[in-house]
C-alpha atoms as a PDB file:
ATOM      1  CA  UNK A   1     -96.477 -76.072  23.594  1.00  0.00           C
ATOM      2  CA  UNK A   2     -95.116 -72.402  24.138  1.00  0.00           C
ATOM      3  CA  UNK A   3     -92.694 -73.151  26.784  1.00  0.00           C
ATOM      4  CA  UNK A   4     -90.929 -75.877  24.197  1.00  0.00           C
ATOM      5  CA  UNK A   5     -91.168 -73.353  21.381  1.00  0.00           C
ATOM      6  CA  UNK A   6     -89.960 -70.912  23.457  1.00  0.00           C
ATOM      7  CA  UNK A   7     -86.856 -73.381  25.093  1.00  0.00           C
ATOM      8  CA  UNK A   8     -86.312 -74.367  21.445  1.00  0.00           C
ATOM      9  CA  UNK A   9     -85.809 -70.837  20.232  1.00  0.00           C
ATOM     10  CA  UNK A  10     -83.443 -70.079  22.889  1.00  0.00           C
ATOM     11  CA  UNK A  11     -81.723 -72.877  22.421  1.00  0.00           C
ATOM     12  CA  UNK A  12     -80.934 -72.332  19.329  1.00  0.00           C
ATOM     13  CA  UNK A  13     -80.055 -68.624  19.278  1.00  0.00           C
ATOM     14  CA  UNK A  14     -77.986 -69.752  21.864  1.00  0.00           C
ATOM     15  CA  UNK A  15     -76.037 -71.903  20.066  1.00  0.00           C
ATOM     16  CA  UNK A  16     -75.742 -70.128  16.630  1.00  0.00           C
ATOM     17  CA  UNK A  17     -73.975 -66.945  18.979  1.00  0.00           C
ATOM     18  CA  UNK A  18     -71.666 -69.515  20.157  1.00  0.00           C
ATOM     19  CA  UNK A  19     -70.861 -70.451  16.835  1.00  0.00           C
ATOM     20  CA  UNK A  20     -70.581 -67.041  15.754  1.00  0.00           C
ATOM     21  CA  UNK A  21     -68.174 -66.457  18.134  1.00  0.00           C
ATOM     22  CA  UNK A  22     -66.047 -69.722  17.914  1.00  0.00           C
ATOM     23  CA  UNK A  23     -66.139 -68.419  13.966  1.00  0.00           C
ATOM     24  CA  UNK A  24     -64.286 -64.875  14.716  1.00  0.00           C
ATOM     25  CA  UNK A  25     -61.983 -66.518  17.017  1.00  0.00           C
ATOM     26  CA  UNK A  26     -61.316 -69.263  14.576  1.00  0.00           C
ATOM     27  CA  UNK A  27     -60.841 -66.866  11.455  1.00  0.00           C
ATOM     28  CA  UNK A  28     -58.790 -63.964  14.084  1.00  0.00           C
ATOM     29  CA  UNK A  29     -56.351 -66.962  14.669  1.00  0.00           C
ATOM     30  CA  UNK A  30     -55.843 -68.389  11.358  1.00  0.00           C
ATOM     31  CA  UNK A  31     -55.311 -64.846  10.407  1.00  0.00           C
ATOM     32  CA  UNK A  32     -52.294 -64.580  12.877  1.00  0.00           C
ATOM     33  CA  UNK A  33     -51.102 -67.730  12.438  1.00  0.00           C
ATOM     34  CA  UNK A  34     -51.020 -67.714   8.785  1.00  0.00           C
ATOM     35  CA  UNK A  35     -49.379 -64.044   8.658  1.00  0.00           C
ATOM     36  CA  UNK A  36     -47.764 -63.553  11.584  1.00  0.00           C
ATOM     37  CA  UNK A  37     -46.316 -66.915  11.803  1.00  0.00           C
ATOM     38  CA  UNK A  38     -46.485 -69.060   8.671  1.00  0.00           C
ATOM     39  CA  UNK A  39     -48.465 -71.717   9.994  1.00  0.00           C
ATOM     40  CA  UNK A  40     -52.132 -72.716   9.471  1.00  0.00           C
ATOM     41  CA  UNK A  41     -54.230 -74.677  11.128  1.00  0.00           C
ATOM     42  CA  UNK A  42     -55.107 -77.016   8.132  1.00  0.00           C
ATOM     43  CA  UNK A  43     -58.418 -78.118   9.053  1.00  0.00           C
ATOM     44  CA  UNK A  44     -59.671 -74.437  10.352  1.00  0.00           C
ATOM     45  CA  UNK A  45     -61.201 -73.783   6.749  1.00  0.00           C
ATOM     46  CA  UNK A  46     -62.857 -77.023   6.345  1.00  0.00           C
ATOM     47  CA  UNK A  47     -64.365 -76.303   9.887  1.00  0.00           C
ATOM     48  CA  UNK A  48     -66.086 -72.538   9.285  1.00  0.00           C
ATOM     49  CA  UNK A  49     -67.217 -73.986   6.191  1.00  0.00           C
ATOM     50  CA  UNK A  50     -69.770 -76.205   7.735  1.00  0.00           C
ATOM     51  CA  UNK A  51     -70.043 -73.781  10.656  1.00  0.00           C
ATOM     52  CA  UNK A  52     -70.836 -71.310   8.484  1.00  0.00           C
ATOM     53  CA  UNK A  53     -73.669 -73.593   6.800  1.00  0.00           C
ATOM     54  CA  UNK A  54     -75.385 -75.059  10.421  1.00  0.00           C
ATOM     55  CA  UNK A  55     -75.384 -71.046  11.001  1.00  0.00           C
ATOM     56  CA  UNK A  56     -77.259 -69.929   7.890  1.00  0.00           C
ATOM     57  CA  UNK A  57     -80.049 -72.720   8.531  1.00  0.00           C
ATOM     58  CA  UNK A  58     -79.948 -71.711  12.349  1.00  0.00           C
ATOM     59  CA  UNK A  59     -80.034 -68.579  11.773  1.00  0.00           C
ATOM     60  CA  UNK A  60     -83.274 -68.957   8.829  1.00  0.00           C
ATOM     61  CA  UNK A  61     -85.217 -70.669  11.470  1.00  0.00           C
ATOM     62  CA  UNK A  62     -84.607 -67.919  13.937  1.00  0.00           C
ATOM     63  CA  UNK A  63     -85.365 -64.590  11.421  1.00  0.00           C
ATOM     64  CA  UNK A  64     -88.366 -66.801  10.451  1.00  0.00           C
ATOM     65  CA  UNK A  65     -89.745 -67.285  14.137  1.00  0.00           C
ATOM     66  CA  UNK A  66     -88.891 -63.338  14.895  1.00  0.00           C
ATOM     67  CA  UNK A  67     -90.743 -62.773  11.434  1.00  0.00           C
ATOM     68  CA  UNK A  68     -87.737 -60.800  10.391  1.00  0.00           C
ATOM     69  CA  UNK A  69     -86.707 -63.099   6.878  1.00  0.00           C
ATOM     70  CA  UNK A  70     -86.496 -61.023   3.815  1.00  0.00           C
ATOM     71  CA  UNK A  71     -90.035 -59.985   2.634  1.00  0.00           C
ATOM     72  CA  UNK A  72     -91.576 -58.410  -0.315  1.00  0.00           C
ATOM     73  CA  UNK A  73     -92.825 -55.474   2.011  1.00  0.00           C
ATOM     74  CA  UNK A  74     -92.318 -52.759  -0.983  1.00  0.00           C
ATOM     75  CA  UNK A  75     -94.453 -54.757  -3.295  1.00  0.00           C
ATOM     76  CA  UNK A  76     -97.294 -54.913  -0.902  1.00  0.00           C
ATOM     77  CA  UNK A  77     -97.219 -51.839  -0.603  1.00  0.00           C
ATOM     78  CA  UNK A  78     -97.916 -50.716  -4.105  1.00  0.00           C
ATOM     79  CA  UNK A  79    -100.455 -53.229  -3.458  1.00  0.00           C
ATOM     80  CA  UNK A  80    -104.093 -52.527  -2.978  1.00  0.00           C
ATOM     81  CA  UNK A  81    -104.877 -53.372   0.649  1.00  0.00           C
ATOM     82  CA  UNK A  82    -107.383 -55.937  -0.337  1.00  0.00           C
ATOM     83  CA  UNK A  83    -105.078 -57.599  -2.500  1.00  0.00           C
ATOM     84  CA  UNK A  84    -102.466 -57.645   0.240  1.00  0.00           C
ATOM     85  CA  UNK A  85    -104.090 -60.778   2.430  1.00  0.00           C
ATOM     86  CA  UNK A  86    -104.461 -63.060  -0.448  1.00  0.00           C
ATOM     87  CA  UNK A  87    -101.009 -62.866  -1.982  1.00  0.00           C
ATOM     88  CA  UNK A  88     -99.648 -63.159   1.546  1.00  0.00           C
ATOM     89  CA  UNK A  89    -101.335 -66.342   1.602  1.00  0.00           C
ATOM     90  CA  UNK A  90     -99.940 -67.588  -1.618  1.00  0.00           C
ATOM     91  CA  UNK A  91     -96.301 -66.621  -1.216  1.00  0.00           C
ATOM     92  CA  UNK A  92     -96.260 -68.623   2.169  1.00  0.00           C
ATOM     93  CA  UNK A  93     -97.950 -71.245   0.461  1.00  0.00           C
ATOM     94  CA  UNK A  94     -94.984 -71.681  -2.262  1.00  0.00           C
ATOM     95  CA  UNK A  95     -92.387 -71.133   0.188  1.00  0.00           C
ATOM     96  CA  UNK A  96     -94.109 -74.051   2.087  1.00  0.00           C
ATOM     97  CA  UNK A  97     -94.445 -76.499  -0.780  1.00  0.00           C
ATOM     98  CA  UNK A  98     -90.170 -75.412  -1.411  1.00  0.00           C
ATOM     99  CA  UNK A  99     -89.506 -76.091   2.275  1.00  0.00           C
ATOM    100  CA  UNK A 100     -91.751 -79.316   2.043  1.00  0.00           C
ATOM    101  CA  UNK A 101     -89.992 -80.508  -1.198  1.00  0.00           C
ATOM    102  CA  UNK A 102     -86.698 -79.042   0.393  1.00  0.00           C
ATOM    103  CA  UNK A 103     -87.046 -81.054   3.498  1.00  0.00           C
ATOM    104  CA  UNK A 104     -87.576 -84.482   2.075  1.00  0.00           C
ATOM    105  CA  UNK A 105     -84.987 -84.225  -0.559  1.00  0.00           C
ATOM    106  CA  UNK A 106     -82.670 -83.175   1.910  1.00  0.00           C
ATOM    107  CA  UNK A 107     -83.545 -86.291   4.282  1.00  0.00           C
ATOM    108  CA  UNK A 108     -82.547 -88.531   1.120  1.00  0.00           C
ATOM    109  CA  UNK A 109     -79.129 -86.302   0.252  1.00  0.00           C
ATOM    110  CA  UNK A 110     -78.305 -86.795   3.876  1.00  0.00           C
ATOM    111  CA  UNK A 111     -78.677 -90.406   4.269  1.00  0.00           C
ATOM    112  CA  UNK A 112     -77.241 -91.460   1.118  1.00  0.00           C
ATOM    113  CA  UNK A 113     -74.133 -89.605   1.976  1.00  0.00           C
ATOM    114  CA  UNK A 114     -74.388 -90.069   5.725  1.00  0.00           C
ATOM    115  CA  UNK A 115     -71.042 -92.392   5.908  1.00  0.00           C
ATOM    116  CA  UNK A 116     -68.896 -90.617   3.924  1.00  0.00           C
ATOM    117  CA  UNK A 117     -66.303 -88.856   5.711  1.00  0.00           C
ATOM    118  CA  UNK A 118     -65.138 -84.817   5.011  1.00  0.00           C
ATOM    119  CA  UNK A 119     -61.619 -84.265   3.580  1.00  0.00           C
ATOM    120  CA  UNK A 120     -59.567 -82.597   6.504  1.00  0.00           C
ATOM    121  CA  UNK A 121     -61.133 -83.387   9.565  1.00  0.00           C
ATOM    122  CA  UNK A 122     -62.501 -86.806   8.815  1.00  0.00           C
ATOM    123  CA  UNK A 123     -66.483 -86.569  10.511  1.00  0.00           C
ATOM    124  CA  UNK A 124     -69.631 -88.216   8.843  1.00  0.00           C
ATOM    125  CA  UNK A 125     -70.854 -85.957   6.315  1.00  0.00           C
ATOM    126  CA  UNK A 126     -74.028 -87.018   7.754  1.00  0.00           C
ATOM    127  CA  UNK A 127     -73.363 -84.966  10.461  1.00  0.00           C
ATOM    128  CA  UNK A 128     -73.001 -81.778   7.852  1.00  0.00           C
ATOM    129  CA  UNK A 129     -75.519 -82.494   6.349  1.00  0.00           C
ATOM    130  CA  UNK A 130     -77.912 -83.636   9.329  1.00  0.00           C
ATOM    131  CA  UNK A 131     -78.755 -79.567   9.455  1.00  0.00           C
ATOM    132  CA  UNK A 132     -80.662 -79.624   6.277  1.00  0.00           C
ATOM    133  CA  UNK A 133     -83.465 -81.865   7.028  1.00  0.00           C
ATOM    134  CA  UNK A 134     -83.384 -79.986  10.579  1.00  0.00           C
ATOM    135  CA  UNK A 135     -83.260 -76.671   9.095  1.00  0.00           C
ATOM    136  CA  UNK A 136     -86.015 -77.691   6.832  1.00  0.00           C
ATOM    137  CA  UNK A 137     -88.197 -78.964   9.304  1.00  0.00           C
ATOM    138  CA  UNK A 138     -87.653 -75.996  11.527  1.00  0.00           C
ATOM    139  CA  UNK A 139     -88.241 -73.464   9.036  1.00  0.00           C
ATOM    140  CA  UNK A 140     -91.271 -74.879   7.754  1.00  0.00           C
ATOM    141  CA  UNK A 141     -93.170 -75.666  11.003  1.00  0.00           C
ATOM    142  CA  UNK A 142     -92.292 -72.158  11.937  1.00  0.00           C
ATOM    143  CA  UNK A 143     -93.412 -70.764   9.022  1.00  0.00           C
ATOM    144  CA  UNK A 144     -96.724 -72.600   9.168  1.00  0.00           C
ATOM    145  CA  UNK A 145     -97.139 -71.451  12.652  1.00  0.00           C
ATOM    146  CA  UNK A 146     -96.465 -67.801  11.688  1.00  0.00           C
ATOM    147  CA  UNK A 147     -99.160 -68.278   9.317  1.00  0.00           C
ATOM    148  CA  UNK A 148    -101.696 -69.999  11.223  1.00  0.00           C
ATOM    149  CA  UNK A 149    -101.439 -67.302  13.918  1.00  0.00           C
ATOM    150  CA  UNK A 150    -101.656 -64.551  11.431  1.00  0.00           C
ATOM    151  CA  UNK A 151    -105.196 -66.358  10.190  1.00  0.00           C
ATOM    152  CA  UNK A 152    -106.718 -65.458  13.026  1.00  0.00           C
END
Protein backbone atom coordinates (compact mmCIF):
# COMPACT_ATOMS: atom_id res chain seq x y z
CA UNK A 1 0.00 0.00 0.00
CA UNK A 2 3.11 2.40 0.38
CA UNK A 3 4.17 2.42 -3.13
CA UNK A 4 0.37 3.75 -4.12
CA UNK A 5 0.49 6.22 -1.24
CA UNK A 6 3.66 7.15 -2.16
CA UNK A 7 2.73 7.37 -6.35
CA UNK A 8 -0.39 9.19 -5.12
CA UNK A 9 1.51 11.83 -3.21
CA UNK A 10 3.73 12.50 -6.02
CA UNK A 11 1.24 12.67 -8.20
CA UNK A 12 -0.36 15.09 -6.77
CA UNK A 13 2.41 17.48 -5.70
CA UNK A 14 3.15 17.09 -9.10
CA UNK A 15 0.29 18.42 -10.40
CA UNK A 16 -0.57 21.24 -7.89
CA UNK A 17 3.32 22.77 -9.02
CA UNK A 18 2.04 22.62 -12.44
CA UNK A 19 -0.84 24.48 -11.55
CA UNK A 20 1.07 26.83 -9.62
CA UNK A 21 2.97 27.59 -12.37
CA UNK A 22 0.27 27.71 -15.19
CA UNK A 23 -1.27 30.30 -12.32
CA UNK A 24 1.86 32.89 -12.46
CA UNK A 25 2.02 32.58 -16.09
CA UNK A 26 -1.67 33.05 -16.40
CA UNK A 27 -1.87 36.13 -13.91
CA UNK A 28 1.98 37.58 -15.53
CA UNK A 29 -0.01 37.63 -18.89
CA UNK A 30 -3.24 39.05 -18.02
CA UNK A 31 -1.17 41.57 -16.28
CA UNK A 32 0.54 42.58 -19.65
CA UNK A 33 -2.19 42.19 -21.64
CA UNK A 34 -4.53 44.15 -19.64
CA UNK A 35 -1.86 47.10 -19.07
CA UNK A 36 0.35 46.97 -21.62
CA UNK A 37 -2.12 46.33 -24.25
CA UNK A 38 -5.77 46.83 -23.33
CA UNK A 39 -6.89 43.49 -23.88
CA UNK A 40 -7.88 40.67 -21.48
CA UNK A 41 -8.25 37.39 -21.82
CA UNK A 42 -11.94 37.23 -20.57
CA UNK A 43 -12.09 33.86 -19.27
CA UNK A 44 -8.40 34.01 -17.48
CA UNK A 45 -10.17 35.09 -14.10
CA UNK A 46 -12.86 32.60 -14.17
CA UNK A 47 -9.98 30.02 -14.78
CA UNK A 48 -7.44 30.85 -11.57
CA UNK A 49 -10.51 30.97 -9.69
CA UNK A 50 -11.13 27.31 -9.76
CA UNK A 51 -7.39 26.72 -10.13
CA UNK A 52 -6.87 28.43 -7.26
CA UNK A 53 -9.62 26.21 -5.36
CA UNK A 54 -8.35 22.42 -6.85
CA UNK A 55 -4.91 23.99 -5.39
CA UNK A 56 -6.01 24.78 -1.83
CA UNK A 57 -7.64 21.15 -1.49
CA UNK A 58 -4.41 19.71 -3.26
CA UNK A 59 -2.39 21.41 -1.48
CA UNK A 60 -4.47 20.44 2.26
CA UNK A 61 -4.02 16.88 1.37
CA UNK A 62 -0.35 17.32 0.79
CA UNK A 63 0.60 19.63 4.21
CA UNK A 64 -1.63 16.96 5.86
CA UNK A 65 0.42 13.83 4.54
CA UNK A 66 3.90 15.89 5.28
CA UNK A 67 2.16 16.62 8.76
CA UNK A 68 2.90 20.23 8.13
CA UNK A 69 -1.15 21.72 8.36
CA UNK A 70 -1.54 24.43 10.86
CA UNK A 71 -1.40 22.99 14.46
CA UNK A 72 -2.05 24.15 17.89
CA UNK A 73 1.73 23.42 18.76
CA UNK A 74 1.86 26.60 21.30
CA UNK A 75 -1.09 25.34 23.20
CA UNK A 76 0.42 21.99 23.76
CA UNK A 77 2.96 23.32 24.91
CA UNK A 78 1.58 25.16 27.87
CA UNK A 79 0.15 21.84 28.15
CA UNK A 80 1.11 19.31 30.73
CA UNK A 81 2.82 16.47 28.86
CA UNK A 82 0.30 13.99 30.02
CA UNK A 83 -2.43 15.99 28.89
CA UNK A 84 -0.78 16.42 25.51
CA UNK A 85 -1.71 12.66 24.01
CA UNK A 86 -5.30 12.82 24.87
CA UNK A 87 -6.25 16.18 23.41
CA UNK A 88 -4.24 15.19 20.35
CA UNK A 89 -6.58 12.47 20.08
CA UNK A 90 -9.65 14.56 20.36
CA UNK A 91 -8.76 17.41 18.03
CA UNK A 92 -8.12 14.75 15.20
CA UNK A 93 -11.17 13.20 16.17
CA UNK A 94 -13.35 16.54 15.44
CA UNK A 95 -11.43 17.38 12.50
CA UNK A 96 -12.38 13.80 11.33
CA UNK A 97 -16.09 13.91 12.09
CA UNK A 98 -15.80 17.81 9.94
CA UNK A 99 -13.96 16.05 7.11
CA UNK A 100 -16.51 13.06 7.37
CA UNK A 101 -19.56 15.45 7.43
CA UNK A 102 -17.51 17.67 4.89
CA UNK A 103 -17.04 14.87 2.49
CA UNK A 104 -20.56 13.63 2.14
CA UNK A 105 -22.14 16.97 1.93
CA UNK A 106 -19.82 17.84 -0.61
CA UNK A 107 -20.64 14.53 -2.72
CA UNK A 108 -24.42 15.84 -2.64
CA UNK A 109 -23.38 19.78 -3.54
CA UNK A 110 -21.45 18.26 -6.37
CA UNK A 111 -23.94 16.10 -7.94
CA UNK A 112 -26.82 18.28 -7.64
CA UNK A 113 -24.95 20.92 -9.46
CA UNK A 114 -22.88 18.58 -11.60
CA UNK A 115 -24.64 19.80 -15.07
CA UNK A 116 -24.63 23.19 -14.66
CA UNK A 117 -22.21 24.94 -16.68
CA UNK A 118 -19.61 28.03 -15.30
CA UNK A 119 -20.21 31.55 -16.70
CA UNK A 120 -17.12 32.28 -19.03
CA UNK A 121 -15.70 29.20 -20.01
CA UNK A 122 -18.76 27.01 -20.16
CA UNK A 123 -17.36 23.39 -18.23
CA UNK A 124 -19.60 21.23 -15.84
CA UNK A 125 -19.46 22.72 -12.56
CA UNK A 126 -19.25 19.21 -11.63
CA UNK A 127 -15.96 19.23 -12.70
CA UNK A 128 -15.21 22.33 -10.06
CA UNK A 129 -16.65 20.97 -7.78
CA UNK A 130 -15.53 17.18 -8.30
CA UNK A 131 -12.32 18.41 -5.97
CA UNK A 132 -14.35 18.67 -2.88
CA UNK A 133 -15.49 15.22 -2.35
CA UNK A 134 -11.77 14.31 -3.56
CA UNK A 135 -10.20 16.72 -1.33
CA UNK A 136 -12.35 15.44 1.40
CA UNK A 137 -11.67 12.00 0.97
CA UNK A 138 -7.98 12.62 0.66
CA UNK A 139 -7.64 14.67 3.60
CA UNK A 140 -9.45 12.51 5.80
CA UNK A 141 -7.90 9.09 4.95
CA UNK A 142 -4.65 10.87 5.38
CA UNK A 143 -5.42 12.23 8.42
CA UNK A 144 -6.63 8.93 9.82
CA UNK A 145 -3.50 7.36 8.67
CA UNK A 146 -1.35 10.04 10.37
CA UNK A 147 -3.16 9.12 13.36
CA UNK A 148 -3.17 5.51 13.29
CA UNK A 149 0.62 5.56 12.80
CA UNK A 150 1.13 7.97 15.58
CA UNK A 151 -0.95 5.24 17.94
CA UNK A 152 1.61 3.10 17.81
Amino acid sequence: MGTIEQRLFSAIRLITALMLIFTVVLVFGEVILRYVLNRSLGWAEELLRYLLIWMTFLGSYLAIKGNEHLSIGLFFQWLPRKWQPPIDVVANGLLLLFLGIFTVLSFQYTFKFFSDESTTLEIPMGAIYAILPIGGVLMFYQLLMNRLHRGR
